[in-house]
N, C-alpha and C. Protein backbone atom coordinates (compact mmCIF):
# COMPACT_ATOMS: atom_id res chain seq x y z
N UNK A 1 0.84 -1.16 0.00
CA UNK A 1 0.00 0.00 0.00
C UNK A 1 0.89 1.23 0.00
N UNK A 2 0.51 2.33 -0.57
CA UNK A 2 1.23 3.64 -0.95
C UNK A 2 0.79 4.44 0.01
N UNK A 3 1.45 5.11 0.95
CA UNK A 3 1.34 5.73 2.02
C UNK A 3 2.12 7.15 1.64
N UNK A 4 1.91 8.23 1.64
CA UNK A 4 2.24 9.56 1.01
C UNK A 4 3.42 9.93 2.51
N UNK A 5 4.56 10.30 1.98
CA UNK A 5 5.27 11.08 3.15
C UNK A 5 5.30 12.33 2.99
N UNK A 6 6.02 13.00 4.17
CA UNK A 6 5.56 14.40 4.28
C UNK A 6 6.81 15.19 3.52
N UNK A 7 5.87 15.99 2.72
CA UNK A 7 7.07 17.27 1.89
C UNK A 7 7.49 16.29 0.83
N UNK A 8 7.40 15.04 0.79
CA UNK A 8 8.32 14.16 -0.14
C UNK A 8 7.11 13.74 -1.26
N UNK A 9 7.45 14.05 -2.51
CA UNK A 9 6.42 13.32 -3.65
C UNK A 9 6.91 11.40 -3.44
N UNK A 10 7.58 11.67 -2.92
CA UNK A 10 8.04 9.91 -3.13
C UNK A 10 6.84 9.19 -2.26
N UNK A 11 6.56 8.50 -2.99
CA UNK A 11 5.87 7.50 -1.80
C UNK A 11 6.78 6.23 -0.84
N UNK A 12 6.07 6.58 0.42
CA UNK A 12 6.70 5.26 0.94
C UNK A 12 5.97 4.04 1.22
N UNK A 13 6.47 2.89 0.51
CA UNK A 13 5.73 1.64 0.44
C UNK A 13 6.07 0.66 1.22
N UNK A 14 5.05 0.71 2.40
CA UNK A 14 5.48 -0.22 3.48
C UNK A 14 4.79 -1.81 2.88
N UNK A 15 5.31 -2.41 3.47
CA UNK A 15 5.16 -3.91 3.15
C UNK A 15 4.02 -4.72 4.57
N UNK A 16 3.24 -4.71 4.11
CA UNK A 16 2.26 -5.36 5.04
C UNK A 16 1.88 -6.76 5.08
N UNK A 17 2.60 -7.78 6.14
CA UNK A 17 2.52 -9.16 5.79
C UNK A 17 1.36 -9.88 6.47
N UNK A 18 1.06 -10.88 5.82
CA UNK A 18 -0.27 -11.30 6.50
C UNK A 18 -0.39 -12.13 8.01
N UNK A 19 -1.10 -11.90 8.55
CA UNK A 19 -1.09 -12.10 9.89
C UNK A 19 -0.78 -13.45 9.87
N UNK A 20 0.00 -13.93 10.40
CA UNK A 20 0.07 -15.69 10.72
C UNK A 20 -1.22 -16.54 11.23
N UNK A 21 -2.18 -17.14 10.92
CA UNK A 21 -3.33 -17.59 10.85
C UNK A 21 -2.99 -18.37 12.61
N UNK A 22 -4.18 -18.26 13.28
CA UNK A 22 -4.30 -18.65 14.14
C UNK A 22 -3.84 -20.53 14.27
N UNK A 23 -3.08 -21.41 14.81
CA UNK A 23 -3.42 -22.60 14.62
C UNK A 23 -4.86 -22.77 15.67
N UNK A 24 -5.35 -24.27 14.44
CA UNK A 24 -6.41 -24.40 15.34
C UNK A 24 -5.87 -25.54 15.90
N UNK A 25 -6.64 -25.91 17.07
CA UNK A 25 -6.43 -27.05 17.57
C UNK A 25 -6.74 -28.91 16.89
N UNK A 26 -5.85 -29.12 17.05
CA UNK A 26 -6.10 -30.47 16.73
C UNK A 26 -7.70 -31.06 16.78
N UNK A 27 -7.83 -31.30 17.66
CA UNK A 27 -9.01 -32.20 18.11
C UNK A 27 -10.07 -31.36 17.34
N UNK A 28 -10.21 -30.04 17.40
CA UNK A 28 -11.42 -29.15 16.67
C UNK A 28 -11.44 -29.69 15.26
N UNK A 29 -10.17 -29.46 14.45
CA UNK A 29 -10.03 -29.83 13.06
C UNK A 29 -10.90 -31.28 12.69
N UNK A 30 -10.34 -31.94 13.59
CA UNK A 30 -10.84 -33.63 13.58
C UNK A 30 -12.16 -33.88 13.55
N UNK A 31 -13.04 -33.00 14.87
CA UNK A 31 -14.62 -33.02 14.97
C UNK A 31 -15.01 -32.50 13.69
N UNK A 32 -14.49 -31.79 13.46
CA UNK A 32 -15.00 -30.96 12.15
C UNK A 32 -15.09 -31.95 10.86
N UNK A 33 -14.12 -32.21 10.58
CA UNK A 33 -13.81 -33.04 9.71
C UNK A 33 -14.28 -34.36 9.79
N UNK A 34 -14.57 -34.87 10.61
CA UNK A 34 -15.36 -36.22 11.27
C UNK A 34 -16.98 -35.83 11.46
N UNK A 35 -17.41 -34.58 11.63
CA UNK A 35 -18.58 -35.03 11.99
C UNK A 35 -19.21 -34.88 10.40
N UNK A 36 -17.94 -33.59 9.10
CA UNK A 36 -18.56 -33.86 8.02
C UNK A 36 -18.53 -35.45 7.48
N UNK A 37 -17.55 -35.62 7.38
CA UNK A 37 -17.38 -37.21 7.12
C UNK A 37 -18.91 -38.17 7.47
N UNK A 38 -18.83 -38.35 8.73
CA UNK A 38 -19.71 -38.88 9.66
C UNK A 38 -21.17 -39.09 8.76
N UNK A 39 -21.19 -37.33 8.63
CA UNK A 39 -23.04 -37.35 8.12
C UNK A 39 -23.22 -37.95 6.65
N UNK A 40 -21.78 -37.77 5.92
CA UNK A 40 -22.05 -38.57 4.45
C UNK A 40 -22.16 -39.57 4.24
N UNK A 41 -21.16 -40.55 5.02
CA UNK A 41 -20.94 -41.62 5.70
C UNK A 41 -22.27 -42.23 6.05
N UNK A 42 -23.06 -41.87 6.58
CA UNK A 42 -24.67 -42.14 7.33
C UNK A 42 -24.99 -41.69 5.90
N UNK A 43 -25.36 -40.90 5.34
CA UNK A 43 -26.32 -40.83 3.92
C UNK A 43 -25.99 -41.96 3.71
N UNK A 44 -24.80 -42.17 2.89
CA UNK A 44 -24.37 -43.58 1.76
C UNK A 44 -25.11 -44.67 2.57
N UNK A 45 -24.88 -44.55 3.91
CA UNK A 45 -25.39 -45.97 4.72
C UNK A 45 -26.59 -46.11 4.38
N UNK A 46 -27.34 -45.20 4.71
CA UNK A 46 -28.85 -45.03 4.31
C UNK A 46 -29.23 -45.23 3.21
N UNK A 47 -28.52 -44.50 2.10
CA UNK A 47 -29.05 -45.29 0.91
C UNK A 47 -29.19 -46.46 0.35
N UNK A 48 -27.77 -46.86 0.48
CA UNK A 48 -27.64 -48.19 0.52
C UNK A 48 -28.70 -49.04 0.87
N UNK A 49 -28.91 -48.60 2.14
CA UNK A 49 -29.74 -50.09 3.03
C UNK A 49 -30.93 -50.12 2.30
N UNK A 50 -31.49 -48.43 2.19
CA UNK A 50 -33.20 -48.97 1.56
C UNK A 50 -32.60 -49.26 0.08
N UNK A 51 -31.85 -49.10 -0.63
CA UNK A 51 -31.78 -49.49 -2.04
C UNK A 51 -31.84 -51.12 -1.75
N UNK A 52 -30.93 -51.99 -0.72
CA UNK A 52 -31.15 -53.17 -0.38
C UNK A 52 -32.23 -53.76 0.15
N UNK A 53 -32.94 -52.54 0.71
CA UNK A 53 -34.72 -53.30 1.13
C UNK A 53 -35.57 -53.55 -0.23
N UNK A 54 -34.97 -52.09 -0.77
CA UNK A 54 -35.83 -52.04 -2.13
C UNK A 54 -35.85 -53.62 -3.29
N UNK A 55 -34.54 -53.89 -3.26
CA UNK A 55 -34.39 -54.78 -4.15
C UNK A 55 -34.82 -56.30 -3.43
N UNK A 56 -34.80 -56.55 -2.05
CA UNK A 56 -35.12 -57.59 -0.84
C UNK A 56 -36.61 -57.37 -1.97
N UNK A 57 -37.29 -56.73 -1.58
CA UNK A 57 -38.55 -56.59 -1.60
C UNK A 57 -39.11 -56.85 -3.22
N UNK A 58 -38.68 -56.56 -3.99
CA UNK A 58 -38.68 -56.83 -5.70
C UNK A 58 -38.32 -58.73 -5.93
N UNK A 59 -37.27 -59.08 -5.30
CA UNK A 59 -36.70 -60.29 -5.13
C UNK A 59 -37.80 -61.09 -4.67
N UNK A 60 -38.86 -60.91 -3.51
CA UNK A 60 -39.51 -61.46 -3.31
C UNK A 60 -41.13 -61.65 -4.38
N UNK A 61 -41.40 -60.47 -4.02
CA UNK A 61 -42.64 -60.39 -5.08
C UNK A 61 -42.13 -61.30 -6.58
N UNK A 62 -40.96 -61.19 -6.80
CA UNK A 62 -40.41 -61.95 -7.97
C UNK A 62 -40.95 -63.62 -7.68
N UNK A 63 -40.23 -63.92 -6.77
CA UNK A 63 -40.14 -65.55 -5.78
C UNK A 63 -41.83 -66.02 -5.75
N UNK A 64 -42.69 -64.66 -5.11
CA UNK A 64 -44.34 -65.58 -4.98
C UNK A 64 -44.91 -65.42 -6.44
N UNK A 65 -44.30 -64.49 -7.50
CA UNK A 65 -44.89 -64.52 -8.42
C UNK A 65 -44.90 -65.37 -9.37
N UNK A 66 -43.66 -66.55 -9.15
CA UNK A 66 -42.89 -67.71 -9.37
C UNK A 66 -44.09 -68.74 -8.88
N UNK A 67 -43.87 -68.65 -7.73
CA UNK A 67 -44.41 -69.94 -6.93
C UNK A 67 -45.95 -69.78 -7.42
N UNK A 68 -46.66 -68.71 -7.63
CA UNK A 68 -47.75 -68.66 -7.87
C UNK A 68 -47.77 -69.15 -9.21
N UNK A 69 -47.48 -68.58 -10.50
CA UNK A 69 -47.29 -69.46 -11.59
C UNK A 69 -47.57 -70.92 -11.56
N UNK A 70 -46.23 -70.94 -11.04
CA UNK A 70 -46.38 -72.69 -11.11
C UNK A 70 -47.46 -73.56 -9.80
N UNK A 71 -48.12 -72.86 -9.33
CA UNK A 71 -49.18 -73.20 -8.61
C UNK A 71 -50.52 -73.59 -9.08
N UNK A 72 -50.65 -72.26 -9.95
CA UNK A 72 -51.91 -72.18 -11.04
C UNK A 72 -51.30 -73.03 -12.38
N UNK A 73 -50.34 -73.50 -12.49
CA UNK A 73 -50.40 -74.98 -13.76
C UNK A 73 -50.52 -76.14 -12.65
N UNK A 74 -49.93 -76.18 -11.16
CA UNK A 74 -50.69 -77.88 -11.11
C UNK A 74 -52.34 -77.53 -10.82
N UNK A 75 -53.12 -76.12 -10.33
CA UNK A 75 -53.78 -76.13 -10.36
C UNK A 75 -54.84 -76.55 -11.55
N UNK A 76 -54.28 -76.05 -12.40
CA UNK A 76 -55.33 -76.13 -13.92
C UNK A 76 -54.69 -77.57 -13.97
N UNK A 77 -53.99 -78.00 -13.89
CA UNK A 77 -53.38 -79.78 -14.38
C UNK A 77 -54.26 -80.96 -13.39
N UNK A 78 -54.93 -80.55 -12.02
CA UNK A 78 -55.74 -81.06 -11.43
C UNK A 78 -56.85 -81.30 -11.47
N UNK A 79 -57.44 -79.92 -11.93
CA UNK A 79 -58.36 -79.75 -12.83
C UNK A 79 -58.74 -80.63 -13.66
N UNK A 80 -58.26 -80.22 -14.60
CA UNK A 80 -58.41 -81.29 -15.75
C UNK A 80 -58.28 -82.86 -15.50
N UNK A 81 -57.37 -83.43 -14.27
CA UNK A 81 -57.56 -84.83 -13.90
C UNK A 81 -59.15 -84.98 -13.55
N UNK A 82 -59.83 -84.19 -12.85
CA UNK A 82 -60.70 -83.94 -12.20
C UNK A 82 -61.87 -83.90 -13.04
N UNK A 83 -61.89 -83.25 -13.79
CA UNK A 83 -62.84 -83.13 -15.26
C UNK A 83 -62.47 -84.99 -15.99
N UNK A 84 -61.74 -85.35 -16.08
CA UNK A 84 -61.62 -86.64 -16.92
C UNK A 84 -61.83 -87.57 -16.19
N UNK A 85 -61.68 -87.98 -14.81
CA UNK A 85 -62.21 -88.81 -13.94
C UNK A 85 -63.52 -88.49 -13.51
N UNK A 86 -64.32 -87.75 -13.49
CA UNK A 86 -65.34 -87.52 -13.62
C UNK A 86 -66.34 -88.01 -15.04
N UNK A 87 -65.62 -87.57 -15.94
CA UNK A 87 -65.61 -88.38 -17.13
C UNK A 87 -66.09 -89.54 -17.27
N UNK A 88 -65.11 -90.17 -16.45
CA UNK A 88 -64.81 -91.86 -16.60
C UNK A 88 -65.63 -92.53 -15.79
N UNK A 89 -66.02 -91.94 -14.72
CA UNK A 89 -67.07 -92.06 -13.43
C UNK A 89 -68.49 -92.39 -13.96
N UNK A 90 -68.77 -91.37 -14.93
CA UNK A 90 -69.79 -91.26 -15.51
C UNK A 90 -70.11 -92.36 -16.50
N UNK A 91 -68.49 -92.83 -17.07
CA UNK A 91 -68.79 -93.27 -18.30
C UNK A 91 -69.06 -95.15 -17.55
N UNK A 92 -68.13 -95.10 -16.61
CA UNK A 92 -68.59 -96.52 -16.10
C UNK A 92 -69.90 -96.65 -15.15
N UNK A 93 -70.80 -96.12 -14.72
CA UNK A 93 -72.10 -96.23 -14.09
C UNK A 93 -72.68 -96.84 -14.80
N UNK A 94 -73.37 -97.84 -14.90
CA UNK A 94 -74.65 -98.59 -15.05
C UNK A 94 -75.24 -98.32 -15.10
N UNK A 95 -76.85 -97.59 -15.37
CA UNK A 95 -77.98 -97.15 -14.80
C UNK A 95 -79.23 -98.12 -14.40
N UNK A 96 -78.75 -99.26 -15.32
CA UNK A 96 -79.39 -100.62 -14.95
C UNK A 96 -79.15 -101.33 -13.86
N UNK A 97 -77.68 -101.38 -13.88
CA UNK A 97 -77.38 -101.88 -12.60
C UNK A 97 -77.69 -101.34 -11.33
N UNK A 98 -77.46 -100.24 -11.55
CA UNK A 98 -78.22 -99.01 -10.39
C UNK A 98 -78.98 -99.29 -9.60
N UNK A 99 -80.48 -99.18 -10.82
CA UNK A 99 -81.97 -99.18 -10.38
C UNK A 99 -82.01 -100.97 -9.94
N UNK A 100 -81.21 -102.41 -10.59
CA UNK A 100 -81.78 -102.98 -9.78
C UNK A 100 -81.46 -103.70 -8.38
N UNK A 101 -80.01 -102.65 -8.34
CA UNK A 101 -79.64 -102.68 -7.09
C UNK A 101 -80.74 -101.58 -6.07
N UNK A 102 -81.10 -101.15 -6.62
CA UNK A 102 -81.78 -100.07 -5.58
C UNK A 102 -83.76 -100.62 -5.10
N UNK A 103 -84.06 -101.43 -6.27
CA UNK A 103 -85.15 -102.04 -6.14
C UNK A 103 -84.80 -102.91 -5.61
N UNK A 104 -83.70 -104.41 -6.23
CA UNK A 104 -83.73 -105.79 -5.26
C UNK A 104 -83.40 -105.43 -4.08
N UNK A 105 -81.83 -104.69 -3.67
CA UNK A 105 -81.25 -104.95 -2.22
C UNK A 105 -82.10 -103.34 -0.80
N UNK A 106 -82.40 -102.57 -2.07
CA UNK A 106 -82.74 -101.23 -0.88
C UNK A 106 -84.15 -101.35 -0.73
N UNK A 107 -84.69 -101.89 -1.43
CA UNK A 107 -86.39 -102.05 -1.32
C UNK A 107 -86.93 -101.11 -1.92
N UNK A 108 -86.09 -99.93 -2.65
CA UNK A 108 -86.92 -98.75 -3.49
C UNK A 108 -87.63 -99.12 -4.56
N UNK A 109 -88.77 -98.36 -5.36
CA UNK A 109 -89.69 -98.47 -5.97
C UNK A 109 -89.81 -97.10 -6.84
N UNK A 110 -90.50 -97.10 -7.93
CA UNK A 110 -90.44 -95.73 -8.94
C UNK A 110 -91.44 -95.64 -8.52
N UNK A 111 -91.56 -94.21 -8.44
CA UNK A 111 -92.88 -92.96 -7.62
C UNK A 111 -93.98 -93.37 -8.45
N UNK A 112 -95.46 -93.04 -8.23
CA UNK A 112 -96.63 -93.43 -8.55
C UNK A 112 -97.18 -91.96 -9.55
N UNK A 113 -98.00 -91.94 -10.47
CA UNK A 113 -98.28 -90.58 -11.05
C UNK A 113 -98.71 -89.64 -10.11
N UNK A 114 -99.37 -89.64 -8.91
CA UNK A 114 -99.52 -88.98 -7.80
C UNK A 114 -98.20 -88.19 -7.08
N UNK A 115 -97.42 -89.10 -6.88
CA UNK A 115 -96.07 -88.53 -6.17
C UNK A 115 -95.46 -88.10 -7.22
N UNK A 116 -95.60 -87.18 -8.60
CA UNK A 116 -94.41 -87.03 -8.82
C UNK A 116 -94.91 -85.36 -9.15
N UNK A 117 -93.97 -84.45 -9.03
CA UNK A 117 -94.33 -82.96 -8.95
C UNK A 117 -93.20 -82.64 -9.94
N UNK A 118 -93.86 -81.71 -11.02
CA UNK A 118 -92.74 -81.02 -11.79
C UNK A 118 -92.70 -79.40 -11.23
N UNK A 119 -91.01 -79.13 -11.29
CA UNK A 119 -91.10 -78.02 -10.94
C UNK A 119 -90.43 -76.96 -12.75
N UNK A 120 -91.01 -75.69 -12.43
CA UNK A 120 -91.34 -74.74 -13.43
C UNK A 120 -89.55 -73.98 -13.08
N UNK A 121 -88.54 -74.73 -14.11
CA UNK A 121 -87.08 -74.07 -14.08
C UNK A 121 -87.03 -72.89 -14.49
N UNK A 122 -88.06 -72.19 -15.53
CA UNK A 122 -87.73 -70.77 -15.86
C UNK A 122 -87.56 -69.82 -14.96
N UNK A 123 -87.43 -69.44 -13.63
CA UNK A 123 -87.33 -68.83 -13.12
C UNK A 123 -86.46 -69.43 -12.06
N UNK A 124 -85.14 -68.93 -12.20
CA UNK A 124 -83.86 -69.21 -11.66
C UNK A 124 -83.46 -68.35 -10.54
N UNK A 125 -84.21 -66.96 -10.45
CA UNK A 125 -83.77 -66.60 -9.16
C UNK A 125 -85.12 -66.60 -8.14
N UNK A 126 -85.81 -67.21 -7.62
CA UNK A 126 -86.59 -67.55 -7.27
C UNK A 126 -86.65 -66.42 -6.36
N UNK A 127 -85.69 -66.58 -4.88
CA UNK A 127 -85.54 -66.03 -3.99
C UNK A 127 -85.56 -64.60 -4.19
N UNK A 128 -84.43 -64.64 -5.15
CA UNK A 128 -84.63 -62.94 -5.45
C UNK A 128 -85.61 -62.51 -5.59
N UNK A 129 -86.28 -63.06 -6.72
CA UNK A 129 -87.80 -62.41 -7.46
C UNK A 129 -88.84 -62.25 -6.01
N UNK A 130 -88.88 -63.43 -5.25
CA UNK A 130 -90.19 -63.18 -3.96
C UNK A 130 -89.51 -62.39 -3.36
N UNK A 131 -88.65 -62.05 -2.83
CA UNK A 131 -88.25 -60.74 -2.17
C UNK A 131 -88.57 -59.27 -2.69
N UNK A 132 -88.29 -58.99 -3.77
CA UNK A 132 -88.90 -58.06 -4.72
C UNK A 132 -90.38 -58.01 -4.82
N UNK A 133 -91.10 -58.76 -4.83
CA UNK A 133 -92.54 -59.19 -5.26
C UNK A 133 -92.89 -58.47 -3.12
N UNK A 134 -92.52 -59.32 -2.69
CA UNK A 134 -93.00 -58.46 -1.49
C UNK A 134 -92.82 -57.72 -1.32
N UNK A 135 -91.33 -56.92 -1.47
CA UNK A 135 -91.10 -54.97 -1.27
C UNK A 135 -91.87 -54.22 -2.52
N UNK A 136 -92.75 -55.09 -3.15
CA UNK A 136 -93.60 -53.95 -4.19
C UNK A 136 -94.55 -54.35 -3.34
N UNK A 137 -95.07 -55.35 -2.62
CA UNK A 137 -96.10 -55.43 -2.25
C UNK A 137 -96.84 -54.58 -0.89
N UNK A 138 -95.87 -54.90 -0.02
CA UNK A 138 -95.90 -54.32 1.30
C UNK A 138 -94.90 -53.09 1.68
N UNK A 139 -94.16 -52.77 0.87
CA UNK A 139 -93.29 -51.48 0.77
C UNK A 139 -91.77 -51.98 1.48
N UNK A 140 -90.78 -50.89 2.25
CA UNK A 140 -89.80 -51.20 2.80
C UNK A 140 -90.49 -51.64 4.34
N UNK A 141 -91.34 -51.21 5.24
CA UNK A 141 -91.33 -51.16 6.03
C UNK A 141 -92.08 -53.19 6.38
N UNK A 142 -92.75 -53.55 5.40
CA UNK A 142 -93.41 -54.67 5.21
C UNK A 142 -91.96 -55.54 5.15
N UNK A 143 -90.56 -55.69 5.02
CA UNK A 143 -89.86 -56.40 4.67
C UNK A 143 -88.90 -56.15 5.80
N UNK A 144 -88.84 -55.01 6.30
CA UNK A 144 -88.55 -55.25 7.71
C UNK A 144 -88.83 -55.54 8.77
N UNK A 145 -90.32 -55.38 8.82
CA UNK A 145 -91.20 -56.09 10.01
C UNK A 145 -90.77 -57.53 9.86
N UNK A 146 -91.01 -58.00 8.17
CA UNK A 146 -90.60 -59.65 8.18
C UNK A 146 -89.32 -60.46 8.51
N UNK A 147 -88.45 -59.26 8.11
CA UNK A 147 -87.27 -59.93 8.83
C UNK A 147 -86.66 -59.66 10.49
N UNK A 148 -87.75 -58.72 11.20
CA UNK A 148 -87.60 -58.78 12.48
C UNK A 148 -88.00 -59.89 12.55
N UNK A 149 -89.50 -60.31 12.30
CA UNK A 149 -90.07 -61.56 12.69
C UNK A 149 -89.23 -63.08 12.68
N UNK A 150 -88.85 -63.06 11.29
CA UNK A 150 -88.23 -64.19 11.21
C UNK A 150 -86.68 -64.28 12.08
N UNK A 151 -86.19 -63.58 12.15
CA UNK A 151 -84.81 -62.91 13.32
C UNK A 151 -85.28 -63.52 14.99
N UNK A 152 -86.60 -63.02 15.29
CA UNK A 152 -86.76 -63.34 16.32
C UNK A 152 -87.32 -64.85 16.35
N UNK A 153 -88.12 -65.28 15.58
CA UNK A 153 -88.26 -66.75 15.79
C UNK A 153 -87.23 -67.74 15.71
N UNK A 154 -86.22 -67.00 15.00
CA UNK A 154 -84.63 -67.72 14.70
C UNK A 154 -83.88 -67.68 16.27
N UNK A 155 -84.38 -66.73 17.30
CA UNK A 155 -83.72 -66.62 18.47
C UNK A 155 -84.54 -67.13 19.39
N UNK A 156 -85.53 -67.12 19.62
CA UNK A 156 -86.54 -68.05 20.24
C UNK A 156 -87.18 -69.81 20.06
């Protein structure tokens, strides 16, 4: 730096050296430097581990999606034993032999035109339909009275 002297155009240029930096202490430097360390150290750890849960977890769903596969072919392969022995079940029955095992040794007999009742298959949801047929009939409150009723005779 140029510092002006007196009466003199000359400048006088003192030399200004830089302060000698404090030492720091050992052990401070170290915490410092360790506790940055430390926290990156713990990230990487962290990532790591869930990247290793992540892939644990892919690995598996892989494994039941495996086992399931080949579950559903012996399933369908059982199946199909199941369908063809059924088959075969069918195909060896008698129906002669049947009925005169069931007349000579059980004492049964074919029903009389009296005993025999046909029932009317077109209407397949039976249950459903009379349930409906009564909530047009008797409203909501008619279908809850009935199923108090029947509730309580079920508990009594």
């Amino acid at each position: 730096m140029r510092v002006p002297t007196n009466g003199s155009s000359a400048y006088k240029y003192e030399r200004y050296y830089d302060e000698p930096k404090k030492k720091a202490k050992k052990g401070a430097v170290k915490k410092h430097h360790t506790k940055k360390l430390g926290s990156n150290a713990l990230a990487v750890i962290a990532v790591t581990g869930l990247a290793f849960i992540l892939l644990f977890r892919y690995a598996c769903i892989t494994e039941m999606s495996s086992r399931l596969a080949d579950l559903k072919g012996k399933y369908d392969e059982l199946q199909s034993v199941a369908v063809a022995k059924d088959f075969e079940l069918e195909q060896e029955v008698d129906l002669k032999k049947v009925e005169e095992i069931a007349t000579g040794e059980l004492g049964m007999q074919r029903p009389e035109k009296h005993q025999i009742v046909y029932v009317d298959m077109q209407n397949t949801d039976y249950i459903e339909s009379a349930s409906v047929n009564e909530s047009k009939n008797g409203g909501l409150l008619a279908v809850i009275t009935g199923a108090w009723e029947k509730l309580w005779e079920y508990f009594n």
